[in-house]
Protein backbone atom coordinates (compact mmCIF):
# COMPACT_ATOMS: atom_id res chain seq x y z
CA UNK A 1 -34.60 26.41 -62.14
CA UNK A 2 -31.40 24.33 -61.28
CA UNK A 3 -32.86 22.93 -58.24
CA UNK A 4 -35.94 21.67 -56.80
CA UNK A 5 -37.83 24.16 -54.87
CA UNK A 6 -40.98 22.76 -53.42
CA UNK A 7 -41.64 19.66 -55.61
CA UNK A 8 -41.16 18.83 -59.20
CA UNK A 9 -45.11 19.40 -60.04
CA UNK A 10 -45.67 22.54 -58.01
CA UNK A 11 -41.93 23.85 -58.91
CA UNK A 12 -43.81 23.97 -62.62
CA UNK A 13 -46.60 25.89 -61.43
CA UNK A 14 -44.22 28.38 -59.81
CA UNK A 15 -42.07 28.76 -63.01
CA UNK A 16 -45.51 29.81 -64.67
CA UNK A 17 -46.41 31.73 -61.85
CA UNK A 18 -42.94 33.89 -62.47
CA UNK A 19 -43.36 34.35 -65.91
CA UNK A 20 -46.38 35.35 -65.25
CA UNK A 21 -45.23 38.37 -63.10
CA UNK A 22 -42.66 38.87 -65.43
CA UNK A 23 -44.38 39.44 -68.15
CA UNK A 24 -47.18 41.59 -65.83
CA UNK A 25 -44.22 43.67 -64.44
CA UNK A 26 -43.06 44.44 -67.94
CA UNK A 27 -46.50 45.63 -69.44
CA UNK A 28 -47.05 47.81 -66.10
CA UNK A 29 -43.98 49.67 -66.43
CA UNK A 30 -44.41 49.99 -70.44
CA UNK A 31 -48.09 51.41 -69.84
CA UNK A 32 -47.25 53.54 -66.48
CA UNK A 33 -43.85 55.25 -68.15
CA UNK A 34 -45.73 55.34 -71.80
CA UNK A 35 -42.23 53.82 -73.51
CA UNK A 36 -41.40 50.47 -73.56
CA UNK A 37 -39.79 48.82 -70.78
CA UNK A 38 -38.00 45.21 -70.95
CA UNK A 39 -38.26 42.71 -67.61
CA UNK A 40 -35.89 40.14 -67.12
CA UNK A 41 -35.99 37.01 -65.15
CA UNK A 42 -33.75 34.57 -64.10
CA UNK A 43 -36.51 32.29 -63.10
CA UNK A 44 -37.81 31.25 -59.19
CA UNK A 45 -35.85 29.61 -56.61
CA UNK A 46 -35.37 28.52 -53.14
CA UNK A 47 -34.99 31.73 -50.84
CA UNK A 48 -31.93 32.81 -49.93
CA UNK A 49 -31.52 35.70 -47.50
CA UNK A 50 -27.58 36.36 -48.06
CA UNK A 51 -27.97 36.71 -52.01
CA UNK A 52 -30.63 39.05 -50.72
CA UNK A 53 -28.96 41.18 -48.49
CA UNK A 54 -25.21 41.28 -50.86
CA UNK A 55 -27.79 42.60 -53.35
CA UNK A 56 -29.62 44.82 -51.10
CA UNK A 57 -27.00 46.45 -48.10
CA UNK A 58 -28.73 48.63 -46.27
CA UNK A 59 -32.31 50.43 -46.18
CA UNK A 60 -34.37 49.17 -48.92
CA UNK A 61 -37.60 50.14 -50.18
CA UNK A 62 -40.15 47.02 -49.26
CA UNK A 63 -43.61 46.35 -50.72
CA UNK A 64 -46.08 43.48 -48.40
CA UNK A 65 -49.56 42.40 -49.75
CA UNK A 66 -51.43 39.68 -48.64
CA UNK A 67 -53.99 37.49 -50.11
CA UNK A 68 -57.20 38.53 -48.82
CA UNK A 69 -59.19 36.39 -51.45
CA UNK A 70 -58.37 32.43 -53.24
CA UNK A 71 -56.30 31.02 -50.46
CA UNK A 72 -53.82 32.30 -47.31
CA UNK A 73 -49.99 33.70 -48.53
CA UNK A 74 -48.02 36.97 -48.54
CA UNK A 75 -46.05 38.45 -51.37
CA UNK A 76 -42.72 40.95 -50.98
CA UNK A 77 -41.10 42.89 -53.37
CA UNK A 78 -37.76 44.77 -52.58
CA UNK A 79 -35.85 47.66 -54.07
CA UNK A 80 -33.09 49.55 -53.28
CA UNK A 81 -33.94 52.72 -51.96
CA UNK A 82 -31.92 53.91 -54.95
CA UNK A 83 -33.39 51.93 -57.60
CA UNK A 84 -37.30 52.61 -56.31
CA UNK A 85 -36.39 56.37 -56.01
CA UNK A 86 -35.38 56.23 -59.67
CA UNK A 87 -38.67 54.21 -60.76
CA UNK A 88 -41.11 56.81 -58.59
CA UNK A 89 -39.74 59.81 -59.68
CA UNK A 90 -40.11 58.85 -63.43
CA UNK A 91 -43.49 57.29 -62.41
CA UNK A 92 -43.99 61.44 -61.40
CA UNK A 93 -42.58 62.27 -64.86
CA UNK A 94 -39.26 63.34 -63.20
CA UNK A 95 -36.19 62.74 -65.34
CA UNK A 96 -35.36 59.71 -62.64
CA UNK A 97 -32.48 61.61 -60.43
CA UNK A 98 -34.42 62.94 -57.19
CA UNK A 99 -33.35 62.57 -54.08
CA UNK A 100 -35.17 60.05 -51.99
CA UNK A 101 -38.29 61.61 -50.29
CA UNK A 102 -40.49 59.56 -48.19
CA UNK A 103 -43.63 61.77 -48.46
CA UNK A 104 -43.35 61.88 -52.75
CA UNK A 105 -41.57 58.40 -53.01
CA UNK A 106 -42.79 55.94 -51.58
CA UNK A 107 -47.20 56.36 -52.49
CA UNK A 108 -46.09 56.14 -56.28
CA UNK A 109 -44.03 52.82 -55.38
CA UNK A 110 -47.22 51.59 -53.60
CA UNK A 111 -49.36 52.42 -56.35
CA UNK A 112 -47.32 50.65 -58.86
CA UNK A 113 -47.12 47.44 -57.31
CA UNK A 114 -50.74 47.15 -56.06
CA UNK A 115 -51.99 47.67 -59.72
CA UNK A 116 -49.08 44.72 -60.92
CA UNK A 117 -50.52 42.41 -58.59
CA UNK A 118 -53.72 43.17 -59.22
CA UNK A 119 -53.08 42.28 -62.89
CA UNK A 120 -50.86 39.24 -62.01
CA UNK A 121 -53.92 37.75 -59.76
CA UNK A 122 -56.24 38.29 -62.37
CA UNK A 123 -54.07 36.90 -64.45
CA UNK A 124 -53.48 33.77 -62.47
CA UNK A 125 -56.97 33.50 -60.98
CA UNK A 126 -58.12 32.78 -64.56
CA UNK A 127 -55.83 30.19 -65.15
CA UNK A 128 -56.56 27.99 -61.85
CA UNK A 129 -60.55 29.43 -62.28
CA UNK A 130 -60.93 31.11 -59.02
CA UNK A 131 -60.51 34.46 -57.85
CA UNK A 132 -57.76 35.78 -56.41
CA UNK A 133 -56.96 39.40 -54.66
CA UNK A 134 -53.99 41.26 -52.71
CA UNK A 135 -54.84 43.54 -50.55
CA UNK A 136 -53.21 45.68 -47.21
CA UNK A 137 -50.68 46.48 -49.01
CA UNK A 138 -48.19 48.57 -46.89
CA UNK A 139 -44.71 50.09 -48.66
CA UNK A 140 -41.92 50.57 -46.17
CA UNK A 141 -38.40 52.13 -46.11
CA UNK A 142 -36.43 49.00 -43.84
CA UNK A 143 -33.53 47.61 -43.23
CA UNK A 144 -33.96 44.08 -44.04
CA UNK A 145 -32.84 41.09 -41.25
CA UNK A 146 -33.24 37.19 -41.54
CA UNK A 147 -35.74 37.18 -38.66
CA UNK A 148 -38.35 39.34 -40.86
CA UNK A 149 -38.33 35.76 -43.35
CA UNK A 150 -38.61 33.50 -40.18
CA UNK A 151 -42.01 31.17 -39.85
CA UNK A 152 -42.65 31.00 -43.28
CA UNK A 153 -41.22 29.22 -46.81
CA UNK A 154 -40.62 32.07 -49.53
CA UNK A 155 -39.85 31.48 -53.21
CA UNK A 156 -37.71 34.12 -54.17
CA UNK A 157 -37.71 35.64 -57.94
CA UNK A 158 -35.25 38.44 -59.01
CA UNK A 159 -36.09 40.99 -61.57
CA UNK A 160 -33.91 43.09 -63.87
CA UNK A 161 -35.50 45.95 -64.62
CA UNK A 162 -35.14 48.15 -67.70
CA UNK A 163 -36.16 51.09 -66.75
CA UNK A 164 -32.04 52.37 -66.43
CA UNK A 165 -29.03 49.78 -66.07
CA UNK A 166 -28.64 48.12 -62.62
CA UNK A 167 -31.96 48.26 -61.53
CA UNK A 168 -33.22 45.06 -59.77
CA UNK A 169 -36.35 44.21 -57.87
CA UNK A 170 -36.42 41.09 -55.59
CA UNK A 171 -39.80 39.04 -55.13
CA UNK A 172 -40.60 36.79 -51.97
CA UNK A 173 -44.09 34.84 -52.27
CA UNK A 174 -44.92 32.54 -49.48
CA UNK A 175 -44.71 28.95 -50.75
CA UNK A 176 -48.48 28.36 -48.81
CA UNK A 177 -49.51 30.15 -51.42
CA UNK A 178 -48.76 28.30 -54.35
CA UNK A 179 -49.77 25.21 -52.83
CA UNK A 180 -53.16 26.92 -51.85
CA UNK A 181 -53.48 27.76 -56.20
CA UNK A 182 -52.78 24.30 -57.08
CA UNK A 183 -53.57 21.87 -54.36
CA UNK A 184 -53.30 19.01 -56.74
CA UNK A 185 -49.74 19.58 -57.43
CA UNK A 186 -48.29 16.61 -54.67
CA UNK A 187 -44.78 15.33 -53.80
CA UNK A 188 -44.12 12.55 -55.96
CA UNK A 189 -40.60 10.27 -54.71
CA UNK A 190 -39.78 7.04 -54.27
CA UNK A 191 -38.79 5.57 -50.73
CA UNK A 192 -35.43 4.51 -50.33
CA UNK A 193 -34.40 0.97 -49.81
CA UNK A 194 -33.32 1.24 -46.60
CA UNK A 195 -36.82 3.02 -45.49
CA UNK A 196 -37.73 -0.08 -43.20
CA UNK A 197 -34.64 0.20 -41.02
CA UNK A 198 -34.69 3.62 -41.11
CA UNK A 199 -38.20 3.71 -39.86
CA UNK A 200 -37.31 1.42 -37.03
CA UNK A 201 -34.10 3.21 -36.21
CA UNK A 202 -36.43 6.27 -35.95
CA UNK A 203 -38.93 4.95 -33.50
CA UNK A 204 -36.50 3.79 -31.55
CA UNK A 205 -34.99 7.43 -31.26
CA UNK A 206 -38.33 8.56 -30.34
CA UNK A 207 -38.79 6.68 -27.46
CA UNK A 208 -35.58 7.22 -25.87
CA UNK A 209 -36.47 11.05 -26.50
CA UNK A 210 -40.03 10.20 -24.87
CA UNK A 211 -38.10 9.74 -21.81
CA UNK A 212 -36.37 13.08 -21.24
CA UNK A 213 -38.71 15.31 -22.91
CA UNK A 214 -40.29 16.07 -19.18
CA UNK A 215 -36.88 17.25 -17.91
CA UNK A 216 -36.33 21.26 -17.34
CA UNK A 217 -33.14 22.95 -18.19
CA UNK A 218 -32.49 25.99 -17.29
CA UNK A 219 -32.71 29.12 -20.12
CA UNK A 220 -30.81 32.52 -20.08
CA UNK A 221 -30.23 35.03 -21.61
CA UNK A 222 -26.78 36.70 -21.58
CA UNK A 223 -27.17 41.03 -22.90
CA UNK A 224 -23.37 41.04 -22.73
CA UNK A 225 -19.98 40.58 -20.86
CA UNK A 226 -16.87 42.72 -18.78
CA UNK A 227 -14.21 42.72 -17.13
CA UNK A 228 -14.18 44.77 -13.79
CA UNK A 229 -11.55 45.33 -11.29
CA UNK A 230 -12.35 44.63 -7.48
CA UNK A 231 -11.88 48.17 -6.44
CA UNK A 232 -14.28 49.40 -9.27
CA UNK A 233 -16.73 46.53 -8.04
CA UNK A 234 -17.15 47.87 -5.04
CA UNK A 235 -17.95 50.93 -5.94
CA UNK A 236 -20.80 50.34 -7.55
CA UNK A 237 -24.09 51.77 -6.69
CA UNK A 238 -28.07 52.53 -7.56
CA UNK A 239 -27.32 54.55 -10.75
CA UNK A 240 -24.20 52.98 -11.59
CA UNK A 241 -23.63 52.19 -15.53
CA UNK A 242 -21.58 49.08 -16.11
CA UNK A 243 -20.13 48.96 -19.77
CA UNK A 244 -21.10 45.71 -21.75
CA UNK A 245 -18.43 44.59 -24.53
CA UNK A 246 -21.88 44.96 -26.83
CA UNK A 247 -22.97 47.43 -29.34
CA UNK A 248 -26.78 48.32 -29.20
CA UNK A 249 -28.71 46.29 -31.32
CA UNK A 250 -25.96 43.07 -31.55
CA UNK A 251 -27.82 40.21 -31.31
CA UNK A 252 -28.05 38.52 -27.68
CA UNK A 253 -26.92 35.09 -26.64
CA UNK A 254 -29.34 32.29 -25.64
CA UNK A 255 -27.38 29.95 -23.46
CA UNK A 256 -29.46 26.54 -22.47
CA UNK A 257 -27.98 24.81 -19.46
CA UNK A 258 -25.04 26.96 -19.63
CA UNK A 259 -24.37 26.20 -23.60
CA UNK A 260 -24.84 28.51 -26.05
CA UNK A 261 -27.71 27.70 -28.43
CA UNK A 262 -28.70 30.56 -29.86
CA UNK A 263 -28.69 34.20 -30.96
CA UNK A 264 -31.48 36.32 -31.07
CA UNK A 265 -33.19 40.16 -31.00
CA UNK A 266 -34.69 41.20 -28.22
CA UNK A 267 -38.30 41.94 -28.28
CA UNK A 268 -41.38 43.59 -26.40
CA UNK A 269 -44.50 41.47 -25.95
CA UNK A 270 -47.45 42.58 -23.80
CA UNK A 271 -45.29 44.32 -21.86
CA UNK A 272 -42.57 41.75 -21.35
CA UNK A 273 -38.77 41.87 -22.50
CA UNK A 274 -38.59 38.60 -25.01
CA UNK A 275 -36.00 37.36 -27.72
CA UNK A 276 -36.64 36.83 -31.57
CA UNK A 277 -34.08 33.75 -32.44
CA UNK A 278 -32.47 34.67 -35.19
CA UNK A 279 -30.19 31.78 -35.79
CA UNK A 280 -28.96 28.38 -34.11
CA UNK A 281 -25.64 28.22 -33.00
CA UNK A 282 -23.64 24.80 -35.10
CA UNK A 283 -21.41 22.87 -32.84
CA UNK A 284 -18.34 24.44 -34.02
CA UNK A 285 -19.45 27.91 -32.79
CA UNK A 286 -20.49 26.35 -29.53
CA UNK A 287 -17.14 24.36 -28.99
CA UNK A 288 -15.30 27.65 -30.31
CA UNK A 289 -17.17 29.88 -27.26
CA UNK A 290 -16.36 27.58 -24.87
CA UNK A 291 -12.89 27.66 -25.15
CA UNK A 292 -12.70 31.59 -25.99
């Protein structure tokens, strides 16, 4: 690991804990293909979802299971739809080169990976002595966004697989996770010198903020934009389609008080339209729509 990921104890723990799976993934594929299959690692780090989508374009092949027993976390494995298509059809003693079928492809995929984490939480349950258990496991053909990653910290492992050249596997475990397997694993740092004044410099912002935290601003939501000409104004009417400068599915701007903030998905809950952020808008984007 060349950088911290959690903390210097529990980033230990994780380093074990991808091994671990390593090593799991490896004798898995060896025993389910009956030939001997090599698993490379180039160890955990902090998750990054642009290395993860120039590695994965497109629909991918996605694997969720959560941790129904030792402690709350998810885990998430993706493929290529390629790459998995290659590892289920062999896993069907194919020769590897079928084309991608959802109703042959996809149950073999599932299968695979619910017995690998079964193995790896066996595994690792023994270690911390407690047991541990994935279950709802659901396999999915997606197209991955940042907003499926949002609300949670994921340590992100990536997997050459030797099953043919090229053939990578990403993994994404929630960091709650880890810290639920070993709890004792704490942030150890030193404060600063300057921790006093920044302390004091600190409450000091807070109270100022106390002050306008009870202020509304307004929020909207813009779908899109146009240019119209007065005649073709007016002859709009009940039925009319006016022609955003949009594609469907573009994410939507979240303007507050008139500046842009935001840009999001837009969403159905109970019955109401809603937006997904999906990112925060820097000050050089907002200073750059302002003038455009």
């Amino acid at each position: 690991m060349d950088s911290v990921i959690v903390n210097e104890a529990l980033d230990r723990h994780i380093a074990g804990a991808d091994e671990r799976m390593r090593a799991t993934l490896e004798q898995s594929l060896t025993s389910f293909l009956e030939r001997e299959i090599k698993v490379g690692s180039g160890g955990p780090q902090v998750f990054d979802f642009k290395e993860l989508k120039a590695a994965l374009p497109g629909e991918v092949v996605c694997v969720t299971l959560t941790a129904t027993d030792g402690g709350p976390g998810k885990a998430l494995f993706a493929l290529s739809k390629e790459n998995a298509t290659v590892i289920a059809d062999q896993l069907l003693m194919g020769d590897g080169k079928a084309a991608f079928s959802h109703e042959e492809h996809l149950e073999p995929i599932r299968d695979l990976f619910k017995e690998i984490m079964a193995s790896f939480a066996a595994g690792l349950g023994k270690e911390i002595g407690r047991h541990l258990a994935f279950d709802e496991i659901k396999v999915t053909l997606v197209d991955l966004a940042a907003a499926d990653f949002v609300g949670t910290g994921w340590v992100m492992s990536r997997f050459e697989i030797g099953v043919e050249p090229g053939i990578i596997a990403f993994q994404m475990t929630s960091s709650e996770f880890f810290e639920a397997c070993f709890p004792d694993a704490e942030v150890k740092t030193e404060a600063p010198e300057t921790f006093a004044a920044d302390e004091q410099i600190d409450a000091a912002a807070k109270r100022e903020m106390g002050m306008v935290l009870d202020i509304e601003l307004p929020i909207s939501i813009e779908l899109g934009r146009t240019s119209m000409l007065i005649r073709d104004i007016v002859k709009l009417a009940p039925g009319s389609i006016v022609e955003l400068d949009k594609l469907s599915g573009e994410p939507v701007d979240l303007f507050v008080n008139g500046r842009l903030f935001a840009r999001g998905e837009v969403v159905v809950v109970d019955e109401n339209f809603g937006v997904r952020i999906t990112g925060l808008v820097t000050p050089n984007e907002n200073n750059r729509a302002r003038r455009n």
